[in-house]
PDB file of N, CA and C in Angstrom:
ATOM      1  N   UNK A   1      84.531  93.830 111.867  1.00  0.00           N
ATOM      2  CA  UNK A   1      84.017  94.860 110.982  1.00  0.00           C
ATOM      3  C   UNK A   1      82.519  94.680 110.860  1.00  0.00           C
ATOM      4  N   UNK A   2      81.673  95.938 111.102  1.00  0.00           N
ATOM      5  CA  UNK A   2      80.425  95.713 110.828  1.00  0.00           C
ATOM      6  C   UNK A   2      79.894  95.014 109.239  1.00  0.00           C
ATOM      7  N   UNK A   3      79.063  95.262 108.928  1.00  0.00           N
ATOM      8  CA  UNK A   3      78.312  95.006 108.106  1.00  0.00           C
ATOM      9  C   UNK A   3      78.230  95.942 106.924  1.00  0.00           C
ATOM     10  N   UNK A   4      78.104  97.663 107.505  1.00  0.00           N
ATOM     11  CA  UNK A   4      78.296  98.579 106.864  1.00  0.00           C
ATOM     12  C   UNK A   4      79.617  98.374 105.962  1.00  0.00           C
ATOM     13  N   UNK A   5      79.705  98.793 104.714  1.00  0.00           N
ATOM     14  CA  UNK A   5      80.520  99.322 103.727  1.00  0.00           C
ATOM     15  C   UNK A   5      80.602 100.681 103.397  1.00  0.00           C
ATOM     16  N   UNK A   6      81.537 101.364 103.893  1.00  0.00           N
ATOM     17  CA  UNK A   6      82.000 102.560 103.538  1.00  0.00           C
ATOM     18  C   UNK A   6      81.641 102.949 101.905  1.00  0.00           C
ATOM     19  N   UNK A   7      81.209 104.201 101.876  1.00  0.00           N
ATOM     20  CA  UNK A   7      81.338 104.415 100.393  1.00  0.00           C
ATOM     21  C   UNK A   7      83.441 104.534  99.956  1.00  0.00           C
ATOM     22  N   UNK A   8      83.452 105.028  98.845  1.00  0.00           N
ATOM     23  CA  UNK A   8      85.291 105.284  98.190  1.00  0.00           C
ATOM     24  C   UNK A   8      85.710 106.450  99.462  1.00  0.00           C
ATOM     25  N   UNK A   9      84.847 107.531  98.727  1.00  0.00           N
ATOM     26  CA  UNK A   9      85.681 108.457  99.724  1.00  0.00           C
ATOM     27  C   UNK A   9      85.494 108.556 101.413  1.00  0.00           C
ATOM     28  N   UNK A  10      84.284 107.235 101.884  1.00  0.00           N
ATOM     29  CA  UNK A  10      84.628 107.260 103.165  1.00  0.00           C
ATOM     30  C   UNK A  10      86.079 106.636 103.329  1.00  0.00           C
ATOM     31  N   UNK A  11      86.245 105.662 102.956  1.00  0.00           N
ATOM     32  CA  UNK A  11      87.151 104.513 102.966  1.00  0.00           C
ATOM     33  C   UNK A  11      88.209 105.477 102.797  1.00  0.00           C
ATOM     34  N   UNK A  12      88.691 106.479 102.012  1.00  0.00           N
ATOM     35  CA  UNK A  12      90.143 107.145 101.730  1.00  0.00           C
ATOM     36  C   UNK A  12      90.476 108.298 102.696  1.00  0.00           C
ATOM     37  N   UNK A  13      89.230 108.816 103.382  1.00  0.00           N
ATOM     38  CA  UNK A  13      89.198 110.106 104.075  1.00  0.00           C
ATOM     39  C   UNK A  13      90.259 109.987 104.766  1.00  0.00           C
ATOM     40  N   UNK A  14      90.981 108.942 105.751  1.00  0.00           N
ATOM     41  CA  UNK A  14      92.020 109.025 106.524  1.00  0.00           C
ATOM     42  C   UNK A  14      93.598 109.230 105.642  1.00  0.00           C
ATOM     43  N   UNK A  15      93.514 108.980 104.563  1.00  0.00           N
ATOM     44  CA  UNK A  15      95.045 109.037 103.711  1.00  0.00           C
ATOM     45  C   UNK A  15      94.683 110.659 103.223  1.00  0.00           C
ATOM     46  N   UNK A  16      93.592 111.748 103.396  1.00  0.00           N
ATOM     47  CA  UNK A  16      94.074 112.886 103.046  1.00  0.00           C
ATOM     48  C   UNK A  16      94.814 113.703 103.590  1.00  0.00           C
ATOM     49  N   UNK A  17      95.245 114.071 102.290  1.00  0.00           N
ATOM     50  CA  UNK A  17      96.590 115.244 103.062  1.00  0.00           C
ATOM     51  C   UNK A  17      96.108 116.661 102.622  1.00  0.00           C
ATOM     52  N   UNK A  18      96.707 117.549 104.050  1.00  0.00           N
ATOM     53  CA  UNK A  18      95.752 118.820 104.044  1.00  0.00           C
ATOM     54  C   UNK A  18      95.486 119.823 101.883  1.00  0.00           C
ATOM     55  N   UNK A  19      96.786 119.338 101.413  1.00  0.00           N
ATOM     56  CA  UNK A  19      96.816 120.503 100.234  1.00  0.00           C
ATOM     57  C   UNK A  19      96.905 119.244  98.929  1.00  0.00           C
ATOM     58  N   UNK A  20      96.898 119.823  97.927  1.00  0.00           N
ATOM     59  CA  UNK A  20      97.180 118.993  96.283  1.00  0.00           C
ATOM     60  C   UNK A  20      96.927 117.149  96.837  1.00  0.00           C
ATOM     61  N   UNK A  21      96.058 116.985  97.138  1.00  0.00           N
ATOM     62  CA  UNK A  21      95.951 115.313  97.411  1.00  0.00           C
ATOM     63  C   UNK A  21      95.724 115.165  96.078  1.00  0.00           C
ATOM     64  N   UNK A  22      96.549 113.611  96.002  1.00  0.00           N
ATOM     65  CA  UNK A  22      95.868 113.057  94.541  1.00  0.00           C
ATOM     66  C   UNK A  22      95.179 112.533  93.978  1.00  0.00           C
ATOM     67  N   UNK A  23      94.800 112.013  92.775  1.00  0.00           N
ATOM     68  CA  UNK A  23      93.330 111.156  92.749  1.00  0.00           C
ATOM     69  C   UNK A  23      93.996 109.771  93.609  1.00  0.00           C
ATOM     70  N   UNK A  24      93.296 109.386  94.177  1.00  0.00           N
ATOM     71  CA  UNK A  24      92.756 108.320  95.078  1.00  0.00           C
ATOM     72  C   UNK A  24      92.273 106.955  94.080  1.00  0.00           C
ATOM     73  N   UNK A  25      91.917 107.729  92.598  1.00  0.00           N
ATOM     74  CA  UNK A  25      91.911 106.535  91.991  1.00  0.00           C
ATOM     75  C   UNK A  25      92.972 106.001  91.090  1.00  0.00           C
ATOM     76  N   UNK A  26      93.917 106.981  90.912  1.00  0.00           N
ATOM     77  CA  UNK A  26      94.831 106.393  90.071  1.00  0.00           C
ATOM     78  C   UNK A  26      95.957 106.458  90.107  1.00  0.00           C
ATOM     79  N   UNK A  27      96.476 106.893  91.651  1.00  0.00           N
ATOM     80  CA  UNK A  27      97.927 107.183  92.102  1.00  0.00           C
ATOM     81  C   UNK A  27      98.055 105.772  93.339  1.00  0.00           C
ATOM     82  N   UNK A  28      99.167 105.273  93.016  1.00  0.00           N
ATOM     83  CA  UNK A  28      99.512 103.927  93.404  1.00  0.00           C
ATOM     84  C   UNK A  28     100.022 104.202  95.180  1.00  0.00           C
ATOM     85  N   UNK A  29     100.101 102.885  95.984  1.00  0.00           N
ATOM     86  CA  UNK A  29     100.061 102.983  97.418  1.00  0.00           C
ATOM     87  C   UNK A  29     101.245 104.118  97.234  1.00  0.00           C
ATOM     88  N   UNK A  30     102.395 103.715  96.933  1.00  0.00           N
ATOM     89  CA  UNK A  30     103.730 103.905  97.298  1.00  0.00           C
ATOM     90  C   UNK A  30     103.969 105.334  96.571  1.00  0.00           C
ATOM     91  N   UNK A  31     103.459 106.302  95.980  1.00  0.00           N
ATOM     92  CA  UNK A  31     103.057 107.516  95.938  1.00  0.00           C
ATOM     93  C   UNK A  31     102.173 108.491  96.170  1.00  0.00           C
ATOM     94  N   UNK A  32     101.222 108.049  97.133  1.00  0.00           N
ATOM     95  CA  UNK A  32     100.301 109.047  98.277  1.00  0.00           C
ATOM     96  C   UNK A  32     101.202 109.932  99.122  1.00  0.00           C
ATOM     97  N   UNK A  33     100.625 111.116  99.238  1.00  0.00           N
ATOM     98  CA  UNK A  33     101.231 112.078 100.191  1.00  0.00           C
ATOM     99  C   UNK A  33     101.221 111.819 101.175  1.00  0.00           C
ATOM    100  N   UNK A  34     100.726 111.086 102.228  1.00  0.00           N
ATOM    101  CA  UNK A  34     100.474 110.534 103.163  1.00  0.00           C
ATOM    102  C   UNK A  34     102.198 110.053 103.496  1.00  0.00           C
ATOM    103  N   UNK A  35     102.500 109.475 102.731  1.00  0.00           N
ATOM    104  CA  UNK A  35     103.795 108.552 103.126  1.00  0.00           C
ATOM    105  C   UNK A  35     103.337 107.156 103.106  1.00  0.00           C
ATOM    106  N   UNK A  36     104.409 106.361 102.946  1.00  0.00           N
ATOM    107  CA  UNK A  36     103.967 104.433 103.398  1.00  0.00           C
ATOM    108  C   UNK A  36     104.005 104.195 104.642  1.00  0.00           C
ATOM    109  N   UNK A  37     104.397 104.815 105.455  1.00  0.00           N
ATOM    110  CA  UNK A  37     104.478 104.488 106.753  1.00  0.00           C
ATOM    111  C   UNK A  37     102.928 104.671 107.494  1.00  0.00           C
ATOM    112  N   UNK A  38     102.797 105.879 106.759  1.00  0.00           N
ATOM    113  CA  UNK A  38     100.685 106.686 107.107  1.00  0.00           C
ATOM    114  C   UNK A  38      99.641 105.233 106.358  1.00  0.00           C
ATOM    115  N   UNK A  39     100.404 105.358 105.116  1.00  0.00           N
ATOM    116  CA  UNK A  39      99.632 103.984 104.191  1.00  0.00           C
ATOM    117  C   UNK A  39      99.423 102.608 104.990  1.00  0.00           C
ATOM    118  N   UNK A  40     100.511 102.014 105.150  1.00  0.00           N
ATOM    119  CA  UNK A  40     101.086 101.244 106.355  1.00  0.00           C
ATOM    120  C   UNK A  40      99.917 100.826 107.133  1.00  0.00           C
ATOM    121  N   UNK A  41      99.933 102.131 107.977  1.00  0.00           N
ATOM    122  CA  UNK A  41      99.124 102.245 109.592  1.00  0.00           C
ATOM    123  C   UNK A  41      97.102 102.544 108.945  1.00  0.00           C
ATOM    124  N   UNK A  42      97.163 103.193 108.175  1.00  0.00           N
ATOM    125  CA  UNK A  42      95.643 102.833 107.290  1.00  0.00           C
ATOM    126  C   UNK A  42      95.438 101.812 107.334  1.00  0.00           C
ATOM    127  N   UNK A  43      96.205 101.050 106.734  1.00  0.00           N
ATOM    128  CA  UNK A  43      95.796  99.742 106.323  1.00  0.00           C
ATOM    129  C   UNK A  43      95.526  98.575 107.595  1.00  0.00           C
ATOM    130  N   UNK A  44      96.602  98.838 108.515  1.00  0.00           N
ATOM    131  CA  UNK A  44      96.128  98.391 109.758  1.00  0.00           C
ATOM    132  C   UNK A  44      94.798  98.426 110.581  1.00  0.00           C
ATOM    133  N   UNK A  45      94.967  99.671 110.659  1.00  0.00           N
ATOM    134  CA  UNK A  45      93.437 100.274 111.212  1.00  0.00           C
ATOM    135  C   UNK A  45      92.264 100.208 110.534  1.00  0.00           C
ATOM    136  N   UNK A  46      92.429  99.741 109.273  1.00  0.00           N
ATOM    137  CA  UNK A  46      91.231  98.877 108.615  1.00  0.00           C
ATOM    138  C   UNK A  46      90.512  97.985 109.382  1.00  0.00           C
ATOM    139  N   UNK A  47      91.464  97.134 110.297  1.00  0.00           N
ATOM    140  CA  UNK A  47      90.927  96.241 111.152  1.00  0.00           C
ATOM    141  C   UNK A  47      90.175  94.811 110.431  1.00  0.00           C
ATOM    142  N   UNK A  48      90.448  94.817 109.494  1.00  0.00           N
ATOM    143  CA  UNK A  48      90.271  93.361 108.285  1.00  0.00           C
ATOM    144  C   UNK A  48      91.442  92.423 108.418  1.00  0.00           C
ATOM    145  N   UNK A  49      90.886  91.246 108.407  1.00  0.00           N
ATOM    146  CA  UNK A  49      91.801  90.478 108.572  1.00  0.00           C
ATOM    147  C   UNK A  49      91.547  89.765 106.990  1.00  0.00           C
ATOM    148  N   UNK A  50      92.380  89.980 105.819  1.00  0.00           N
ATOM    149  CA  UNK A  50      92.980  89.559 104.705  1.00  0.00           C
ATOM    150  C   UNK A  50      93.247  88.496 104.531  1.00  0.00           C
ATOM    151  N   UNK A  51      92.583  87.790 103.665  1.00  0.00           N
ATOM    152  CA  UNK A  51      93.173  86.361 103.389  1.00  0.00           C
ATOM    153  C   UNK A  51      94.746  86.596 102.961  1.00  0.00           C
ATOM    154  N   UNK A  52      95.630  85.518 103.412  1.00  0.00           N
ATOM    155  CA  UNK A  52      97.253  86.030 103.009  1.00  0.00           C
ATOM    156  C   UNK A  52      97.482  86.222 101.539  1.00  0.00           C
ATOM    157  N   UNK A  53      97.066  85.469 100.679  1.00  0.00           N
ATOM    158  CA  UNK A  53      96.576  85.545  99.141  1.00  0.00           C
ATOM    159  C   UNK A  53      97.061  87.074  99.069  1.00  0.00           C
ATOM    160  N   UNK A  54      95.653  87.801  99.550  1.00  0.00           N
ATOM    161  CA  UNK A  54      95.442  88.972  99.306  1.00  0.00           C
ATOM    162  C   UNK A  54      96.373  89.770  99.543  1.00  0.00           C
ATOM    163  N   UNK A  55      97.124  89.508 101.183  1.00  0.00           N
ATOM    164  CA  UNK A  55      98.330  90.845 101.391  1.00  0.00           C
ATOM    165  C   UNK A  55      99.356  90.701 100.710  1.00  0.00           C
ATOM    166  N   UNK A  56      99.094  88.867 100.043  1.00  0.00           N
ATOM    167  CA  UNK A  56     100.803  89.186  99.201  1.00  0.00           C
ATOM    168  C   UNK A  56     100.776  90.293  98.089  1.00  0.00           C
ATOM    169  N   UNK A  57      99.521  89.723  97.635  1.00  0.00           N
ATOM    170  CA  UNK A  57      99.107  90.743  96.059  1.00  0.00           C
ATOM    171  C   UNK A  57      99.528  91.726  96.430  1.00  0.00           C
ATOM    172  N   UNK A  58      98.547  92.426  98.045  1.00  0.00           N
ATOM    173  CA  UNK A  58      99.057  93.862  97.888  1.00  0.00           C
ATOM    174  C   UNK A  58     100.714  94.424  97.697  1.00  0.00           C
ATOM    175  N   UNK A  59     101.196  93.733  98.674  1.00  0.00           N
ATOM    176  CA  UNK A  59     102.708  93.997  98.828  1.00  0.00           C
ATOM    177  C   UNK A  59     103.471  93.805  97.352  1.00  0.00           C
ATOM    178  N   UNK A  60     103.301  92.753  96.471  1.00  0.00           N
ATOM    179  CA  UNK A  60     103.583  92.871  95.465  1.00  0.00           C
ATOM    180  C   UNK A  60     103.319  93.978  94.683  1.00  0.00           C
ATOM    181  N   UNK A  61     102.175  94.680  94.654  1.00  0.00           N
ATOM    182  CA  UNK A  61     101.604  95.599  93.501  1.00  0.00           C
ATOM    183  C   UNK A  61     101.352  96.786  94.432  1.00  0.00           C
ATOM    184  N   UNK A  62     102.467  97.004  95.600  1.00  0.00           N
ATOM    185  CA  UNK A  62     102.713  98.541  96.167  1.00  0.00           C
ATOM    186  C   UNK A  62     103.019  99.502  95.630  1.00  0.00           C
ATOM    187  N   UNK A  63     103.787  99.653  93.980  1.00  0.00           N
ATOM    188  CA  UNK A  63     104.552 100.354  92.951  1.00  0.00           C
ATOM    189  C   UNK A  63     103.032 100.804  92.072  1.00  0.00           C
ATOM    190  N   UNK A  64     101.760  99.134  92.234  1.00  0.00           N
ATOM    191  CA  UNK A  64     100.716 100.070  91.321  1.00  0.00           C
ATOM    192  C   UNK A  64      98.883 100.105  91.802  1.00  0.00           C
ATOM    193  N   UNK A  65      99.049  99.482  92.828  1.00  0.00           N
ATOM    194  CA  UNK A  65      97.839  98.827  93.439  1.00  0.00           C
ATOM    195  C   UNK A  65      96.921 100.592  93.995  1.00  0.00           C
ATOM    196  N   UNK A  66      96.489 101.112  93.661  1.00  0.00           N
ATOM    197  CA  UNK A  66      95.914 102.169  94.389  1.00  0.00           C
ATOM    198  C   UNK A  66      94.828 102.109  95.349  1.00  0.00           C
ATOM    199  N   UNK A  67      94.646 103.061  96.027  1.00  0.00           N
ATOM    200  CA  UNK A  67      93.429 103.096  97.086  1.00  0.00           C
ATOM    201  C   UNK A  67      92.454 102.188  96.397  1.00  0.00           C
ATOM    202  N   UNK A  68      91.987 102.612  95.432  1.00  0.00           N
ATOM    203  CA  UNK A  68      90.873 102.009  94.826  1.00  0.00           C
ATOM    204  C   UNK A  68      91.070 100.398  94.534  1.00  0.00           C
ATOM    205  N   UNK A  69      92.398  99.854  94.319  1.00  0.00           N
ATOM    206  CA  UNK A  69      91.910  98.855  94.504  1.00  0.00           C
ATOM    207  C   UNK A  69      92.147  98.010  95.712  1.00  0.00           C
ATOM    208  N   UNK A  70      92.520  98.345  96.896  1.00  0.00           N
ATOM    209  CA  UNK A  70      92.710  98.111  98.210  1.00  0.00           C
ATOM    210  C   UNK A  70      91.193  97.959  98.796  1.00  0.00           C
ATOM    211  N   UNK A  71      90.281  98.960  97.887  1.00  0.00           N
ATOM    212  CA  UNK A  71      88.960  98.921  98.747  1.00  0.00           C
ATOM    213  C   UNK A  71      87.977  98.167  97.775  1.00  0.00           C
ATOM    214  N   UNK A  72      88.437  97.447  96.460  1.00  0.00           N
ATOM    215  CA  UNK A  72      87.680  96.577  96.039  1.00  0.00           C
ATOM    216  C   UNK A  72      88.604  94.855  96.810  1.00  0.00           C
ATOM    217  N   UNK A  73      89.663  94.842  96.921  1.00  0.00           N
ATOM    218  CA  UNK A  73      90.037  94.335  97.361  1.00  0.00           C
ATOM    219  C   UNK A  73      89.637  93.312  98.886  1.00  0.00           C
ATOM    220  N   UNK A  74      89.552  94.826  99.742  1.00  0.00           N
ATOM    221  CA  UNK A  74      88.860  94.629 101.272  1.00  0.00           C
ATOM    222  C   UNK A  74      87.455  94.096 100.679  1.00  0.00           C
ATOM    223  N   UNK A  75      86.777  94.578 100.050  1.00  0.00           N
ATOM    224  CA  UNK A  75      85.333  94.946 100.396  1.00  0.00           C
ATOM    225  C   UNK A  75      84.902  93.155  99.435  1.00  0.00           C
ATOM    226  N   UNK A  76      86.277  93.127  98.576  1.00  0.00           N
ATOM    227  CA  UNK A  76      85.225  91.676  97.666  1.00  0.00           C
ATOM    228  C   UNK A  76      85.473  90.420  98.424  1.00  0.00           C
ATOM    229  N   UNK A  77      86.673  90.652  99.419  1.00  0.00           N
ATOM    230  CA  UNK A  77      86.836  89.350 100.102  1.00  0.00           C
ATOM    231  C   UNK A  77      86.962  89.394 102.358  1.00  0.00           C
ATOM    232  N   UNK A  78      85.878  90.606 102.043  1.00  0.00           N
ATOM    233  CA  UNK A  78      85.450  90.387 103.876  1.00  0.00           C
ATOM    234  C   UNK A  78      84.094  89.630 103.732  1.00  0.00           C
ATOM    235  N   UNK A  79      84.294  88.373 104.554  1.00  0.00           N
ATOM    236  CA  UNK A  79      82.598  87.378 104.297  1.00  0.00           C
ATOM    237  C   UNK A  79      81.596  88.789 104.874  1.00  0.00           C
ATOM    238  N   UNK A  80      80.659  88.785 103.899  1.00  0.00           N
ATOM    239  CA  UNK A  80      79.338  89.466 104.394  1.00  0.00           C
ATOM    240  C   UNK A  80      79.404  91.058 103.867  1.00  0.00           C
ATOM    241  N   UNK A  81      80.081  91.246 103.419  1.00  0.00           N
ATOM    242  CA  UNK A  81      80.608  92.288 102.687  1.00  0.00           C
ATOM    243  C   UNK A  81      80.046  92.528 101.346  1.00  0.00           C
ATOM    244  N   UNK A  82      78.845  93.699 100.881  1.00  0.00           N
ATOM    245  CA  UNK A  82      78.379  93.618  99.728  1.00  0.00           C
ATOM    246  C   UNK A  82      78.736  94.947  99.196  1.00  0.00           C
ATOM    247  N   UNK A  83      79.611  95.309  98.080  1.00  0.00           N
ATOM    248  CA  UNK A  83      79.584  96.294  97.401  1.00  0.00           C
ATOM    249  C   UNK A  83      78.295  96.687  96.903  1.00  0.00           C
ATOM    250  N   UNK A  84      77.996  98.080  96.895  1.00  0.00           N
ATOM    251  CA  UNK A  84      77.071  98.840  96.421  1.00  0.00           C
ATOM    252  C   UNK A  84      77.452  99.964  95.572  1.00  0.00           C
TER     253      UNK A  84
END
Protein backbone atom coordinates (compact mmCIF):
# COMPACT_ATOMS: atom_id res chain seq x y z
CA UNK A 1 0.00 0.00 0.00
CA UNK A 2 1.28 3.35 -0.88
CA UNK A 3 1.70 6.00 1.39
CA UNK A 4 -1.39 7.85 0.20
CA UNK A 5 -4.54 7.61 2.51
CA UNK A 6 -7.72 7.64 0.90
CA UNK A 7 -10.09 10.20 2.15
CA UNK A 8 -13.85 8.18 3.89
CA UNK A 9 -15.61 8.36 0.82
CA UNK A 10 -12.64 7.33 -1.30
CA UNK A 11 -12.16 4.33 0.87
CA UNK A 12 -16.20 3.33 0.65
CA UNK A 13 -16.72 4.20 -3.11
CA UNK A 14 -16.38 0.42 -3.99
CA UNK A 15 -19.31 -0.88 -1.38
CA UNK A 16 -21.80 1.61 -3.32
CA UNK A 17 -24.83 0.37 -4.42
CA UNK A 18 -26.46 1.95 -7.47
CA UNK A 19 -29.95 3.31 -5.36
CA UNK A 20 -30.87 4.13 -1.29
CA UNK A 21 -27.09 3.33 -0.12
CA UNK A 22 -26.74 3.80 3.49
CA UNK A 23 -24.83 5.97 5.70
CA UNK A 24 -21.46 4.42 5.51
CA UNK A 25 -21.13 5.79 8.90
CA UNK A 26 -23.49 4.13 10.89
CA UNK A 27 -24.81 0.99 9.24
CA UNK A 28 -22.78 -2.06 10.40
CA UNK A 29 -20.59 -4.57 7.90
CA UNK A 30 -23.29 -7.22 7.94
CA UNK A 31 -26.10 -4.77 6.73
CA UNK A 32 -24.62 -2.92 3.59
CA UNK A 33 -26.41 -3.40 0.38
CA UNK A 34 -23.56 -4.60 -1.12
CA UNK A 35 -23.98 -8.06 0.56
CA UNK A 36 -21.04 -9.82 2.87
CA UNK A 37 -19.84 -11.65 0.27
CA UNK A 38 -19.17 -7.86 -1.85
CA UNK A 39 -18.01 -6.73 1.93
CA UNK A 40 -15.88 -9.85 2.09
CA UNK A 41 -14.06 -9.24 -1.32
CA UNK A 42 -13.62 -5.16 -0.35
CA UNK A 43 -11.96 -6.00 2.30
CA UNK A 44 -9.63 -8.23 0.47
CA UNK A 45 -8.84 -5.93 -2.17
CA UNK A 46 -7.83 -3.51 0.41
CA UNK A 47 -4.65 -5.29 -0.03
CA UNK A 48 -3.55 -4.58 3.87
CA UNK A 49 -2.22 -7.02 5.60
CA UNK A 50 -3.95 -6.69 9.35
CA UNK A 51 -2.39 -7.45 12.35
CA UNK A 52 -4.54 -10.79 13.40
CA UNK A 53 -5.58 -8.76 16.64
CA UNK A 54 -7.32 -6.65 14.28
CA UNK A 55 -9.27 -9.24 11.90
CA UNK A 56 -10.43 -10.97 14.96
CA UNK A 57 -12.03 -7.66 16.25
CA UNK A 58 -13.38 -7.26 12.92
CA UNK A 59 -15.03 -10.63 12.60
CA UNK A 60 -16.23 -10.34 16.04
CA UNK A 61 -17.98 -6.87 15.66
CA UNK A 62 -19.45 -7.85 11.94
CA UNK A 63 -23.19 -7.35 13.61
CA UNK A 64 -21.64 -3.58 14.54
CA UNK A 65 -18.24 -2.55 13.24
CA UNK A 66 -19.13 -0.14 10.21
CA UNK A 67 -17.22 1.11 7.19
CA UNK A 68 -16.08 3.79 9.27
CA UNK A 69 -14.56 1.92 11.58
CA UNK A 70 -12.79 -0.59 9.23
CA UNK A 71 -11.09 2.59 7.81
CA UNK A 72 -9.96 3.94 11.18
CA UNK A 73 -9.05 0.61 11.82
CA UNK A 74 -6.86 0.03 8.41
CA UNK A 75 -5.56 3.44 8.43
CA UNK A 76 -4.42 3.50 12.53
CA UNK A 77 -2.55 0.28 12.25
CA UNK A 78 -0.82 0.21 8.47
CA UNK A 79 3.04 1.29 9.58
CA UNK A 80 3.38 4.71 7.79
CA UNK A 81 -0.08 5.42 7.60
CA UNK A 82 -1.15 9.00 8.81
CA UNK A 83 -4.75 9.97 9.18
CA UNK A 84 -5.63 13.40 8.06
Amino acid sequence: MSAHVPTFEEFVRPLLATAGAPDYETTPLSRLTAGDFAVLAWLDDLGVDLPADVEAELVARWDTATPRDVYEMVFSTTPGAACS
